[in-house]
Protein backbone atom coordinates (compact mmCIF):
# COMPACT_ATOMS: atom_id res chain seq x y z
CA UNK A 1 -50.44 -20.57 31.76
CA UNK A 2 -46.98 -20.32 33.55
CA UNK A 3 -44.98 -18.79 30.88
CA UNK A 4 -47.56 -16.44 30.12
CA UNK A 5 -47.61 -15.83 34.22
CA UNK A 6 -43.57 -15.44 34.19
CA UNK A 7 -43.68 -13.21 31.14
CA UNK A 8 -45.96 -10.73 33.11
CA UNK A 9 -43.71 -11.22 36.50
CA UNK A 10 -40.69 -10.10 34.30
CA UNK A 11 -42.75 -7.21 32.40
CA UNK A 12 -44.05 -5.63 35.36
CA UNK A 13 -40.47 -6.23 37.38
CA UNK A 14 -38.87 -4.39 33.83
CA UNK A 15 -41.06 -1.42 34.58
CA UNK A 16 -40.96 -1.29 38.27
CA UNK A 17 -36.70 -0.92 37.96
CA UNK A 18 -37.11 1.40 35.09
CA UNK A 19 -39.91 3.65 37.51
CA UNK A 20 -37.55 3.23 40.39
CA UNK A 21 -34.37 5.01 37.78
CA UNK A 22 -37.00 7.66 36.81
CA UNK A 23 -37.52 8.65 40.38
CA UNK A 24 -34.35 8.08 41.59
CA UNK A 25 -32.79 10.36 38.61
CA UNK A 26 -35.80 12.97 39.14
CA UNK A 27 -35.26 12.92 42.96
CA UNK A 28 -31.15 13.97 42.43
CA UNK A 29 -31.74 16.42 39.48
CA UNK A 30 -31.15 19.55 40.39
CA UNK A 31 -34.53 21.69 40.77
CA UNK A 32 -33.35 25.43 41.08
CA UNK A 33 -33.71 27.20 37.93
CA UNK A 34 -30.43 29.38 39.18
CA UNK A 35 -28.37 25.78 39.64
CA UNK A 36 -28.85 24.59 36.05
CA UNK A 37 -28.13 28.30 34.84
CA UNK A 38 -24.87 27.96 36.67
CA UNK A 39 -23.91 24.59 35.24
CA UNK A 40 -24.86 25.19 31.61
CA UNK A 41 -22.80 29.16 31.94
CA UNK A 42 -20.09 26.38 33.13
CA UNK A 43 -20.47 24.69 30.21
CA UNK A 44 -20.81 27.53 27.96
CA UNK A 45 -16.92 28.90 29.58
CA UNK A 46 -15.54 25.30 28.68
CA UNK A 47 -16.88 25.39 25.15
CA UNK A 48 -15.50 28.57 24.86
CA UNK A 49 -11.88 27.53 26.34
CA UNK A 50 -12.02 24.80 23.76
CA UNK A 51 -12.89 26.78 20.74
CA UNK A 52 -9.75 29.06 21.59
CA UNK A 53 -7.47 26.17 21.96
CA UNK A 54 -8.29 24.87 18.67
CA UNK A 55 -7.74 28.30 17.05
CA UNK A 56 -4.48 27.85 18.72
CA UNK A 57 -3.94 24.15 17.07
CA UNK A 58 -5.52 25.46 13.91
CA UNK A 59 -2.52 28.58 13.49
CA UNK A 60 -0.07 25.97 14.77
CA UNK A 61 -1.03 23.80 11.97
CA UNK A 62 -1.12 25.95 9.15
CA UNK A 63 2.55 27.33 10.10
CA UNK A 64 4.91 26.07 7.42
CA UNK A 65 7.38 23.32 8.14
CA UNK A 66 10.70 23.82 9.33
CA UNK A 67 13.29 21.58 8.19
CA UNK A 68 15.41 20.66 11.54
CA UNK A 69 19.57 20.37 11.34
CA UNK A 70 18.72 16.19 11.46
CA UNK A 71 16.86 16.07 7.96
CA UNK A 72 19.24 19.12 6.21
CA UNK A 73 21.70 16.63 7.55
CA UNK A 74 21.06 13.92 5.57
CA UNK A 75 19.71 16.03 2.37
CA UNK A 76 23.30 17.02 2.49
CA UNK A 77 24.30 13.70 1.87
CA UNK A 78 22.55 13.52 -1.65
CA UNK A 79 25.10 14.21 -4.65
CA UNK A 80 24.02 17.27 -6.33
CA UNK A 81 23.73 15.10 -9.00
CA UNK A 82 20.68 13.35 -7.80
CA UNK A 83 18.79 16.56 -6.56
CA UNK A 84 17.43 18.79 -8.58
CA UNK A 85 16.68 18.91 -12.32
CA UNK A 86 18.93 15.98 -11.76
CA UNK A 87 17.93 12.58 -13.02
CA UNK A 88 17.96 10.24 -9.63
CA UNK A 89 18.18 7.07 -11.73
CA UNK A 90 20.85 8.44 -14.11
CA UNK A 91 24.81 7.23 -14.48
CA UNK A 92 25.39 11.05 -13.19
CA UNK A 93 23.71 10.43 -9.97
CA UNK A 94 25.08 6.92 -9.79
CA UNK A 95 28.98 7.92 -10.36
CA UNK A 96 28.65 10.68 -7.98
CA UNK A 97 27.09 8.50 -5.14
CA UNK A 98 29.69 5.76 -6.07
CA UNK A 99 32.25 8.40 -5.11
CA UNK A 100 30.92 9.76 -2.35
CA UNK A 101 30.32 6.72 -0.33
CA UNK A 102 33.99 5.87 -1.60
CA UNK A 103 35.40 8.60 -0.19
CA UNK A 104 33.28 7.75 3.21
CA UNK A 105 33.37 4.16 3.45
CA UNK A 106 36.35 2.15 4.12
CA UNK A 107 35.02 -0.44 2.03
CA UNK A 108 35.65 1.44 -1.43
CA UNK A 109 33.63 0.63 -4.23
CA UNK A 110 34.13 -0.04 -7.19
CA UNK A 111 33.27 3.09 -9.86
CA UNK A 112 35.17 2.24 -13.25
CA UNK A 113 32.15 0.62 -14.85
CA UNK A 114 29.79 3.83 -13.91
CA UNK A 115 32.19 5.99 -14.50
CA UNK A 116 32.99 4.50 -17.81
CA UNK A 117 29.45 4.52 -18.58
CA UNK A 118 29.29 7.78 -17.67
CA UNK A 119 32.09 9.31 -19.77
CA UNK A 120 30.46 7.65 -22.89
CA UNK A 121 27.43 9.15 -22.08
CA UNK A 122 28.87 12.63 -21.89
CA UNK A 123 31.19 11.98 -24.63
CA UNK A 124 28.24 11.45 -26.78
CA UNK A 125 26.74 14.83 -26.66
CA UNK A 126 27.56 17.48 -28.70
CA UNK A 127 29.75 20.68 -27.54
């Protein structure tokens, strides 16, 4: 008998707070037909201020991409060797970045074995 009495106290207390939000939302709503008009034309301007802006983003996005000085910069650094039709991996790309950084660097590498390789490699082909 008194759980089945609390379960009804809390039931009717559930739906006495939810009626009190109901009127207390109904009682602040706005009634005018004019003042809702207003705030959904509001609404309607912002939507439309969006929509432009991501016309905007949508143009800014399909723009092609610019290489900056930075990034040419360091392309630069790449033997032409490497770039290309040329063959990153191959001894032609390794003996020319073996002498560039050995030009650079004032710890020199050592190139004789690529560059031997190299040679053989070449030497190999017909001319």
């Amino acid at each position: 008998m008194v759980g089945t009495t609390v379960a009804i106290v809390v039931s009717l207390s559930a739906l006495g707070v939810g009626g009190l939000g109901f009127i207390a939302g109904r009682a602040s709503a706005p009634d005018d037909v004019e003042q809702v008009a207003g705030l959904v034309e509001a609404q309607s301007v912002q939507i439309d201020i969006i929509g432009d802006q991501l016309v905007d983003i949508a143009a800014a996005a399909g723009r092609p991409i610019v290489i900056d000085a930075e990034i040419r910069d360091k392309l630069a650094d790449v033997p032409a060797q490497c770039r290309g039709d040329g063959d990153p991996l191959g001894l032609a790309c390794a003996w020319a970045t073996c002498l560039q950084h050995g030009a650079s660097s004032a710890q020199r590498p050592e190139c004789r074995a690529v560059e031997a390789a190299y040679l053989a490699s070449v030497e190999g082909c017909p001319e």
